[in-house]
N, C-alpha and C. Protein backbone atom coordinates (compact mmCIF):
# COMPACT_ATOMS: atom_id res chain seq x y z
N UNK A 1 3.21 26.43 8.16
CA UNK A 1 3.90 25.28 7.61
C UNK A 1 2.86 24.21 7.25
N UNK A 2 2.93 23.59 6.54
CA UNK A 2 1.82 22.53 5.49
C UNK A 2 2.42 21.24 6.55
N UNK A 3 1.08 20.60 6.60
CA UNK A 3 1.23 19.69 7.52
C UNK A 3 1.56 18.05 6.49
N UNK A 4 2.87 17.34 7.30
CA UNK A 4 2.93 16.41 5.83
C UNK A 4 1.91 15.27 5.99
N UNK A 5 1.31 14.88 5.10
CA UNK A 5 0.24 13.94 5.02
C UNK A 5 0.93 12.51 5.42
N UNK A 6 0.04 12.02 6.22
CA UNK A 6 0.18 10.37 6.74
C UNK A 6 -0.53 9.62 5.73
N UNK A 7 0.18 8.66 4.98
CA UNK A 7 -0.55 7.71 4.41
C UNK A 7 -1.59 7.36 4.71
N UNK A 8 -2.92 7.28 4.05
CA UNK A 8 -4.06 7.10 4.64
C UNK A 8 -5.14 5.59 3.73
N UNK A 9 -6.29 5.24 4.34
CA UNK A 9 -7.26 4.02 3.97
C UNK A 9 -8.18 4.53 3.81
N UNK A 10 -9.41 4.55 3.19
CA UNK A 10 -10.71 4.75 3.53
C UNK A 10 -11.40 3.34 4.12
N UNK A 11 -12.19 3.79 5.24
CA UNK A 11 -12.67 2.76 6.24
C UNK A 11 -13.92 3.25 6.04
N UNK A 12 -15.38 2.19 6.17
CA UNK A 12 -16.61 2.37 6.65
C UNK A 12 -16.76 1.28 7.61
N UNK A 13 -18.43 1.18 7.63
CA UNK A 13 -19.15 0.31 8.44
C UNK A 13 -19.67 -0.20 7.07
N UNK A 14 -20.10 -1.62 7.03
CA UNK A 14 -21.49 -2.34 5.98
C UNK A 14 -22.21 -1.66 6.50
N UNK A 15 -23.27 -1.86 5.77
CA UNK A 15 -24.53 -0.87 5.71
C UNK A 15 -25.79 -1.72 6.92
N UNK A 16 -25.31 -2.91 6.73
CA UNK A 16 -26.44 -4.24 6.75
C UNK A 16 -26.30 -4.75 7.90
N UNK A 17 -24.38 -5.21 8.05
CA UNK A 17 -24.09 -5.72 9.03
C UNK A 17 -23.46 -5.47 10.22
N UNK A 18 -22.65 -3.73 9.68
CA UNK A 18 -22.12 -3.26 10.98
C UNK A 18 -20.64 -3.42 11.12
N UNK A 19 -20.35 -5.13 9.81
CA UNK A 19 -18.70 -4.74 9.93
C UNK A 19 -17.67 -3.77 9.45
N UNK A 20 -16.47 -3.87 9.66
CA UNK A 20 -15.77 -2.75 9.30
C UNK A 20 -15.36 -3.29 8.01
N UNK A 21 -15.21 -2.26 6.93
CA UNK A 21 -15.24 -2.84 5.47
C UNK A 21 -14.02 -1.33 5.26
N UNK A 22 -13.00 -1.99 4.18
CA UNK A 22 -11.96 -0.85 3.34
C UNK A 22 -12.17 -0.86 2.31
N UNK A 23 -12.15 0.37 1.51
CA UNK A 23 -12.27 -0.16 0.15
C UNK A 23 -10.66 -0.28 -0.86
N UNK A 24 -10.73 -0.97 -1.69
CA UNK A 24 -9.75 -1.76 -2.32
C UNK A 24 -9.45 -1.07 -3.34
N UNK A 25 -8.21 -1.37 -4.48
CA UNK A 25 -7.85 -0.69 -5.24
C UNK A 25 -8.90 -0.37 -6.48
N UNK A 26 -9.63 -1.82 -6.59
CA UNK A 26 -10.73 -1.59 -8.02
C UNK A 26 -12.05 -1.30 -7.28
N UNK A 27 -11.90 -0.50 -6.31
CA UNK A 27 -12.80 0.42 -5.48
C UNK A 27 -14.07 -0.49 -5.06
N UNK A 28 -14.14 -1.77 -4.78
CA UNK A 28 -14.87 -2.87 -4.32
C UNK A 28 -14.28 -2.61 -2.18
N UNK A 29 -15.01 -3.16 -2.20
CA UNK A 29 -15.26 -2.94 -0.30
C UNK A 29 -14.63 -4.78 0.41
N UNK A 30 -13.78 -4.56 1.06
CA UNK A 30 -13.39 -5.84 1.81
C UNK A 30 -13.31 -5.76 3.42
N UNK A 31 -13.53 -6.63 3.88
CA UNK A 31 -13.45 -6.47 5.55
C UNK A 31 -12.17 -7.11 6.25
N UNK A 32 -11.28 -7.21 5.34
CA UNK A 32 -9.81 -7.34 5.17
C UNK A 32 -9.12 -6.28 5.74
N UNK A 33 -8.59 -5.57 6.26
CA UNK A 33 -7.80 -4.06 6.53
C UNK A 33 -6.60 -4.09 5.20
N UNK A 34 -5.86 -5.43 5.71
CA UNK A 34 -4.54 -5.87 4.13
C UNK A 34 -5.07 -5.58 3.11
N UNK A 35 -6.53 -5.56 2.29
CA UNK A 35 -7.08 -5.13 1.47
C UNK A 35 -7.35 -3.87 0.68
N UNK A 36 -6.95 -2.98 1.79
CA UNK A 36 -7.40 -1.41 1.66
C UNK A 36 -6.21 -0.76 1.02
N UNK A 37 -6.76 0.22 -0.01
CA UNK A 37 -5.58 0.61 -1.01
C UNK A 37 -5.04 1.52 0.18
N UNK A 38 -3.91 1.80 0.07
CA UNK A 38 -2.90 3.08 0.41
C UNK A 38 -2.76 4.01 -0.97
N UNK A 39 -3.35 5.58 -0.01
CA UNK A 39 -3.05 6.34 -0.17
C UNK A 39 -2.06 7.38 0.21
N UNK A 40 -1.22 7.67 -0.27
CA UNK A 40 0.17 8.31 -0.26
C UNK A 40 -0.22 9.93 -1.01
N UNK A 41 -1.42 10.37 -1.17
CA UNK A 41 -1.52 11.99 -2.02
C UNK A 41 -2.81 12.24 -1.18
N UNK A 42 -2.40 13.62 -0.77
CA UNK A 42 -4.27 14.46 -0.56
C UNK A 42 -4.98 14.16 -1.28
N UNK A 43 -4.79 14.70 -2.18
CA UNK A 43 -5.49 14.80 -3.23
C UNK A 43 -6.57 13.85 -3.82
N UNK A 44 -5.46 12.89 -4.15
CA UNK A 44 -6.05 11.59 -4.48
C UNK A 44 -6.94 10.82 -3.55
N UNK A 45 -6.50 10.84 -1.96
CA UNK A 45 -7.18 10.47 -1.11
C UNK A 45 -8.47 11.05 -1.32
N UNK A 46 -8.71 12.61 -0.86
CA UNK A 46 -9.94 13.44 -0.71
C UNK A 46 -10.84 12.93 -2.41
N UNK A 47 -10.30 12.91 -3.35
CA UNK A 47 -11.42 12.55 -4.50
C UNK A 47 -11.57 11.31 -4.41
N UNK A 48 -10.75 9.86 -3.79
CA UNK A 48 -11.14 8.90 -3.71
C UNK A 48 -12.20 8.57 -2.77
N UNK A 49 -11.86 9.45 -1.64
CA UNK A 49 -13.17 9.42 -0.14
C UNK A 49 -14.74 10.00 -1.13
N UNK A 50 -14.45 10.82 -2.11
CA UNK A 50 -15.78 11.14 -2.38
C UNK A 50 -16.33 10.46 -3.25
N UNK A 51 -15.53 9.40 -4.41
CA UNK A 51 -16.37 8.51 -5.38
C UNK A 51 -16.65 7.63 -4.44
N UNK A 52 -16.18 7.27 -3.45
CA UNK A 52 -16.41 6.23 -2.06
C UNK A 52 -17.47 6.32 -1.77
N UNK A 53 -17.99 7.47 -1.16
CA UNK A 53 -19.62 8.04 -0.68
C UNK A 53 -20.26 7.96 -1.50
N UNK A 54 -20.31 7.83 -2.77
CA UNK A 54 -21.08 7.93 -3.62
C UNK A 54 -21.75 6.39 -3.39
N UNK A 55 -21.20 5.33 -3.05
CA UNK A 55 -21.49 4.33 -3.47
C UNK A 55 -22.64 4.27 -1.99
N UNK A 56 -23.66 4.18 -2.94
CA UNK A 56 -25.06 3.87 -1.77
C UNK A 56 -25.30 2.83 -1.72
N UNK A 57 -25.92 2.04 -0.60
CA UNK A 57 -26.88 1.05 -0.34
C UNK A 57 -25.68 -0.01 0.13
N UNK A 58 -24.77 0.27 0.11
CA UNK A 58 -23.49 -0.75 0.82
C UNK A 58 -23.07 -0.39 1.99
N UNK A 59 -22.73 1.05 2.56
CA UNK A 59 -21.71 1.12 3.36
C UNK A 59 -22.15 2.18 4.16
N UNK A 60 -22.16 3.06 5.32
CA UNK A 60 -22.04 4.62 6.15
C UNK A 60 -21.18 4.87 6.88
N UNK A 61 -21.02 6.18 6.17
CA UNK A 61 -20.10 6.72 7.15
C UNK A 61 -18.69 6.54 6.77
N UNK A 62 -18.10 6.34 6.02
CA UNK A 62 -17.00 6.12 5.02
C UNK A 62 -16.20 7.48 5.57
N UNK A 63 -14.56 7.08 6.03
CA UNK A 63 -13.61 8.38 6.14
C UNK A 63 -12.36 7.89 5.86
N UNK A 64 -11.56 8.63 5.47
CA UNK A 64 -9.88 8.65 5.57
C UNK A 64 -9.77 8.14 7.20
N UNK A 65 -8.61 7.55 6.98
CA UNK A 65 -8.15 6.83 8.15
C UNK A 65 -6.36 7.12 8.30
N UNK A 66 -5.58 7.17 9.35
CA UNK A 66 -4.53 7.13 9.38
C UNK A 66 -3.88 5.44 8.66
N UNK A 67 -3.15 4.65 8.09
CA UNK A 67 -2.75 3.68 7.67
C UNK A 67 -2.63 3.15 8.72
N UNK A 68 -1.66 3.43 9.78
CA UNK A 68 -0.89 2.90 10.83
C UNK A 68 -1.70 3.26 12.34
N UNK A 69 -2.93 3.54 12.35
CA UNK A 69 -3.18 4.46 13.49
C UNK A 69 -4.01 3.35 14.64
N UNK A 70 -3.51 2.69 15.44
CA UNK A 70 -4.29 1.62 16.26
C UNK A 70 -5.74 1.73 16.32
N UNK A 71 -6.32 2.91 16.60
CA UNK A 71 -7.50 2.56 16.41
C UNK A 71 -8.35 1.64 15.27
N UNK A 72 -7.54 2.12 14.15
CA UNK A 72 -8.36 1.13 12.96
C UNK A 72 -8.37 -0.28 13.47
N UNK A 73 -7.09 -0.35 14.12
CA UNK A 73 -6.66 -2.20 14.10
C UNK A 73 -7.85 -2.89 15.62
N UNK A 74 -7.97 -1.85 16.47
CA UNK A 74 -8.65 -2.38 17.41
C UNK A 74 -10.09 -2.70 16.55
N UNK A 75 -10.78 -1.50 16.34
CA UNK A 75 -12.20 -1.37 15.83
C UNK A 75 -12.38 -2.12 15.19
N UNK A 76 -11.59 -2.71 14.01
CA UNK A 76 -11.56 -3.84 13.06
C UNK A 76 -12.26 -5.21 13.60
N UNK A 77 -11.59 -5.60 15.11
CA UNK A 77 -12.28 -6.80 15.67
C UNK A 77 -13.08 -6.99 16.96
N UNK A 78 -13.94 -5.39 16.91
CA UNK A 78 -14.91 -5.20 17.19
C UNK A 78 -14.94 -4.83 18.98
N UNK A 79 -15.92 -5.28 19.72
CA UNK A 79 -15.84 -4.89 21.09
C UNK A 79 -14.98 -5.68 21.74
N UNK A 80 -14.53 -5.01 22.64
CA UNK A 80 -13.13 -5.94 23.21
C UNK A 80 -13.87 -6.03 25.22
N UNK A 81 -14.81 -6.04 25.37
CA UNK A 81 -15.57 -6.56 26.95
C UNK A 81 -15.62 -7.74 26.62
N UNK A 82 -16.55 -8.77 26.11
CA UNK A 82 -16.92 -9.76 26.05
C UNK A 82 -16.76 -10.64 24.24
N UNK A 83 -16.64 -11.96 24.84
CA UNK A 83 -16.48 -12.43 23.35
C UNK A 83 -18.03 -12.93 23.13
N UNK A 84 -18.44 -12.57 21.49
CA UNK A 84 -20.11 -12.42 21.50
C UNK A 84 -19.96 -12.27 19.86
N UNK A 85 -20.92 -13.01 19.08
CA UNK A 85 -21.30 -12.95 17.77
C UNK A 85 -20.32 -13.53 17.17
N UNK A 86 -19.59 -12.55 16.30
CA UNK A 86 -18.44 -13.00 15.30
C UNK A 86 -17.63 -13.73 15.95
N UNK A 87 -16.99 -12.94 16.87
CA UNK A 87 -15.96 -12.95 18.18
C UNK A 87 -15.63 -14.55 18.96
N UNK A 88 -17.37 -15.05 18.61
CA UNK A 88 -17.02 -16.25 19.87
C UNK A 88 -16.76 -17.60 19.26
N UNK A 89 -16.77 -17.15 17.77
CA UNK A 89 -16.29 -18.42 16.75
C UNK A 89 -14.72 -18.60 16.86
């Protein structure tokens, strides 16, 4: 049985800084999560994840993500022990 696809995001890291960045519909990178196109097709997802990678010198490590899946939402605002860097503004 074909497994039905969960709406999905593509998520990386910046390249530079380490934050979590989505990329957007006119395929530009935001550290927004609200920003990140939804994908609703395999298809479309898997060829969008790969013009994604293509884009060097910005981002690593770039993957499909579940839309709804908590982990994105935790990771998004980073380590949760101590408040430190971004965090303590």
């Amino acid at each position: 049985m074909a497994r039905i696809f969960t709406p999905q995001i593509i998520t990386s890291n910046h390249l530079i800084e380490g934050d979590s960045i989505y990329l957007t519909a006119t395929g530009s990178w935001s550290r927004q999560a609200a920003d990140a196109v939804l994908m609703e097709n395999a298809d479309i997802a898997a060829l969008t994840l790969t013009a994604a990678n293509l884009q060097t010198g910005l981002h690593v490590g770039a993957y499909l993500a579940d839309a709804t899946h908590f982990r994105e939402a935790f990771r998004a605002v980073g380590p949760s022990n101590y408040f430190h860097g971004k965090q303590a503004g």
